[in-house]
C-alpha atoms as a PDB file:
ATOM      1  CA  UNK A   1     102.720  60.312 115.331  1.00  0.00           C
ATOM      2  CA  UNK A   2     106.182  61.300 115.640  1.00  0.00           C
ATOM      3  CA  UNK A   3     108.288  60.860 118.938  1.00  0.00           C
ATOM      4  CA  UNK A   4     110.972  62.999 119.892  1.00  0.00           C
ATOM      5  CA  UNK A   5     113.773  62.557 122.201  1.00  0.00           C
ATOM      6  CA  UNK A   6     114.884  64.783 125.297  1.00  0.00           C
ATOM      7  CA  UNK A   7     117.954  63.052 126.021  1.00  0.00           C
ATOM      8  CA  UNK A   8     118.446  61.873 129.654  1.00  0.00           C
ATOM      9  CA  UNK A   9     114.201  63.103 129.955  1.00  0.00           C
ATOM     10  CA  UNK A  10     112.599  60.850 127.264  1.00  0.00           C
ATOM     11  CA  UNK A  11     110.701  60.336 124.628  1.00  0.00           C
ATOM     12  CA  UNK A  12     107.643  62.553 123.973  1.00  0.00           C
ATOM     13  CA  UNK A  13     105.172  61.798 121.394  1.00  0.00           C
ATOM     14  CA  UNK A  14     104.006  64.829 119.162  1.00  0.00           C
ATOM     15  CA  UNK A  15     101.253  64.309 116.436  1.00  0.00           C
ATOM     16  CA  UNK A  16     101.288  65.664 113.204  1.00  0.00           C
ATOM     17  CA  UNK A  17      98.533  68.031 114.428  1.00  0.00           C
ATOM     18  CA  UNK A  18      98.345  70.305 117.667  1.00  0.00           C
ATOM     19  CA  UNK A  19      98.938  68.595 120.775  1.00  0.00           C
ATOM     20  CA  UNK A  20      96.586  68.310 123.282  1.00  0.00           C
ATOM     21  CA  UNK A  21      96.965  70.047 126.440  1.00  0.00           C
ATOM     22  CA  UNK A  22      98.122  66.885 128.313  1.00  0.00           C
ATOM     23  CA  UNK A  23     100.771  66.464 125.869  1.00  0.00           C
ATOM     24  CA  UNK A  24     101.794  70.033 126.464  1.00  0.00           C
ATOM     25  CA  UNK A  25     102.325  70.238 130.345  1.00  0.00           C
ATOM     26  CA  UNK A  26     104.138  67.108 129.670  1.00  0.00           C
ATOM     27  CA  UNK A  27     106.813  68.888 127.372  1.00  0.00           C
ATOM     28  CA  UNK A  28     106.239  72.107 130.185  1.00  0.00           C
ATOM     29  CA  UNK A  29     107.517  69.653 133.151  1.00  0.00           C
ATOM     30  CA  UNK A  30     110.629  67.811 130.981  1.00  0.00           C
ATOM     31  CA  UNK A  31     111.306  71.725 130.203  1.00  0.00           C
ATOM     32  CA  UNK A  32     111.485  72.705 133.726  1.00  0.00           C
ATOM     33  CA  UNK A  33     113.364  69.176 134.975  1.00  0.00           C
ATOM     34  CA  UNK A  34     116.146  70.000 131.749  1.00  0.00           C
ATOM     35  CA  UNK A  35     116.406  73.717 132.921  1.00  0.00           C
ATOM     36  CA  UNK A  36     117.104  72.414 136.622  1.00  0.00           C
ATOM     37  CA  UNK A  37     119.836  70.473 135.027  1.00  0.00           C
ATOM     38  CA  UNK A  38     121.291  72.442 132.174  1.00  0.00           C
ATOM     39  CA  UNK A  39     120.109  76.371 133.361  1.00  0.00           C
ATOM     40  CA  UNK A  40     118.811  76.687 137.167  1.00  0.00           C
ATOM     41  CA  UNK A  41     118.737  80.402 136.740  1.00  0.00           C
ATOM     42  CA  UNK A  42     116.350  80.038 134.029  1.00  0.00           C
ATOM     43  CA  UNK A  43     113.330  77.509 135.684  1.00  0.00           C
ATOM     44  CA  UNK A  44     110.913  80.067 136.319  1.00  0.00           C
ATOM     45  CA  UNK A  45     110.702  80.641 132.787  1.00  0.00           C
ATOM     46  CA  UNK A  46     109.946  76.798 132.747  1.00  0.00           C
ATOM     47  CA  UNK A  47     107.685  77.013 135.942  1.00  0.00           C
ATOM     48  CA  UNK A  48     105.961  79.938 134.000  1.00  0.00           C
ATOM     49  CA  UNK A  49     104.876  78.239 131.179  1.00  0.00           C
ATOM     50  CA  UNK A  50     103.503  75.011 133.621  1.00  0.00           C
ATOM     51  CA  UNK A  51     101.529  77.310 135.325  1.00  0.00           C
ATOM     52  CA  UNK A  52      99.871  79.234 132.412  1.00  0.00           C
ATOM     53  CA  UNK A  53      99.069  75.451 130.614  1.00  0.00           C
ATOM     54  CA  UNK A  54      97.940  74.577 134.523  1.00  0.00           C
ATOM     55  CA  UNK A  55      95.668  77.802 134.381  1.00  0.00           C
ATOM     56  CA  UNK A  56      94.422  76.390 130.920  1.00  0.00           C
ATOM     57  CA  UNK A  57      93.425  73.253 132.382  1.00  0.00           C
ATOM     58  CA  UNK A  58      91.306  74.957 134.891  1.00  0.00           C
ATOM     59  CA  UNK A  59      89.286  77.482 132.836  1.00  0.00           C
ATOM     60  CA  UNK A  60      88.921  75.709 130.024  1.00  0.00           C
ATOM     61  CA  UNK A  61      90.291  78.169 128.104  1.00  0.00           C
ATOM     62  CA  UNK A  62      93.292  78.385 125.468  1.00  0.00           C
ATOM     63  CA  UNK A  63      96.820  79.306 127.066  1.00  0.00           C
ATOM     64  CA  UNK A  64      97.845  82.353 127.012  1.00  0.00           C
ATOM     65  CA  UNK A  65     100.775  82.469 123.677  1.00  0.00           C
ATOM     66  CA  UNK A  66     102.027  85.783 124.845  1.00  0.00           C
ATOM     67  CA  UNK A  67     103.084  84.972 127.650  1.00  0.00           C
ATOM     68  CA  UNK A  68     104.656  81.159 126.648  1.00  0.00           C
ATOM     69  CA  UNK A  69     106.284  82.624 123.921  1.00  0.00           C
ATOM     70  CA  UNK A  70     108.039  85.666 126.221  1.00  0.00           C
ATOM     71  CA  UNK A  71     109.776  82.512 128.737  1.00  0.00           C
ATOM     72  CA  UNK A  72     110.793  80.467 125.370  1.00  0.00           C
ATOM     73  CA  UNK A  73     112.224  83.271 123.801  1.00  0.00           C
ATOM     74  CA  UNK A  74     114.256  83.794 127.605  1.00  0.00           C
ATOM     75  CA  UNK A  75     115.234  80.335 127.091  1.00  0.00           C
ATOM     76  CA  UNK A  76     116.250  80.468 123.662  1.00  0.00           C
ATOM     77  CA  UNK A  77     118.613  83.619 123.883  1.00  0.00           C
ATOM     78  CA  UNK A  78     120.273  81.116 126.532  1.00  0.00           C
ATOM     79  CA  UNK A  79     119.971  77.533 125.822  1.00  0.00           C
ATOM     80  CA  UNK A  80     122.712  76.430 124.035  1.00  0.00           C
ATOM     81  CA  UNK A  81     122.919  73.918 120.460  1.00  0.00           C
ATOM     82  CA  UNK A  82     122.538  70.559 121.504  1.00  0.00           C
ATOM     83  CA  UNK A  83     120.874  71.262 124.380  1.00  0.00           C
ATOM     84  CA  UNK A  84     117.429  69.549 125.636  1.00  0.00           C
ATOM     85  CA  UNK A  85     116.444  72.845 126.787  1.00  0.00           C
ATOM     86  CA  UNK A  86     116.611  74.050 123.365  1.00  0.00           C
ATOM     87  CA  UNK A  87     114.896  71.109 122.036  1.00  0.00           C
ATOM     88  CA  UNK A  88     112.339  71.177 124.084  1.00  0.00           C
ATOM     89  CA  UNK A  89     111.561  74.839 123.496  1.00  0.00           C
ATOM     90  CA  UNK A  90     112.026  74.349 119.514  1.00  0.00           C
ATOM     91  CA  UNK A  91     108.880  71.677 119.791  1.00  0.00           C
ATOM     92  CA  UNK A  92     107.092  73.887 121.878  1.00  0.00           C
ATOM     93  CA  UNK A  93     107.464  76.553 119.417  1.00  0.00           C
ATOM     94  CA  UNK A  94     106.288  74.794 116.772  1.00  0.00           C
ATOM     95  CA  UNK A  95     103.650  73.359 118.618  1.00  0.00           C
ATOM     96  CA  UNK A  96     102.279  76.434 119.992  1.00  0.00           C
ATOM     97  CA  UNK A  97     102.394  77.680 116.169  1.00  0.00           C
ATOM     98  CA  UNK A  98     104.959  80.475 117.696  1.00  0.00           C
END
């Protein structure tokens, strides 16, 4: 497993194959609390990816990718090098398989 930091949010362990859904709204919320921080006029991109894993949880069903991948790529034309935002969103990227 490999563990990535967030800066001031923590650590958040990724395995070398998908994550499972728990692991993902926990990356969703440490998003959300480093847009707060770093971009407030950029959380509901954050809240919109918690609620479409949230809505995954419910159903049963696989998130929806389109619609993750539209409020990373919001973040990522913002988020600045260095940034957790950006980290975050890089791991969910490559998590997602994006």
């Amino acid at each position: 497993m490999s563990t990535y930091g967030f800066g001031d949010h923590g650590r958040m362990g990724l395995s070398d194959g998908p994550p499972d859904l728990e692991t993902l709204m926990a990356a969703a919320d440490r998003l959300t609390e480093a847009l707060h921080a770093e971009y407030p006029g950029l959380v509901r991109y954050g809240e919109s990816i918690q609620r479409e894993l949230a809505l995954s949880a419910e159903d049963g069903l696989p998130p929806n990718r389109g619609k993750i991948r539209t409020a990373l790529e919001e973040i990522a034309v913002v988020a600045s090098a260095g940034t957790t935002s950006l980290t975050i969103i890089q791991h969910l990227f490559h998590a997602f398989d994006l």
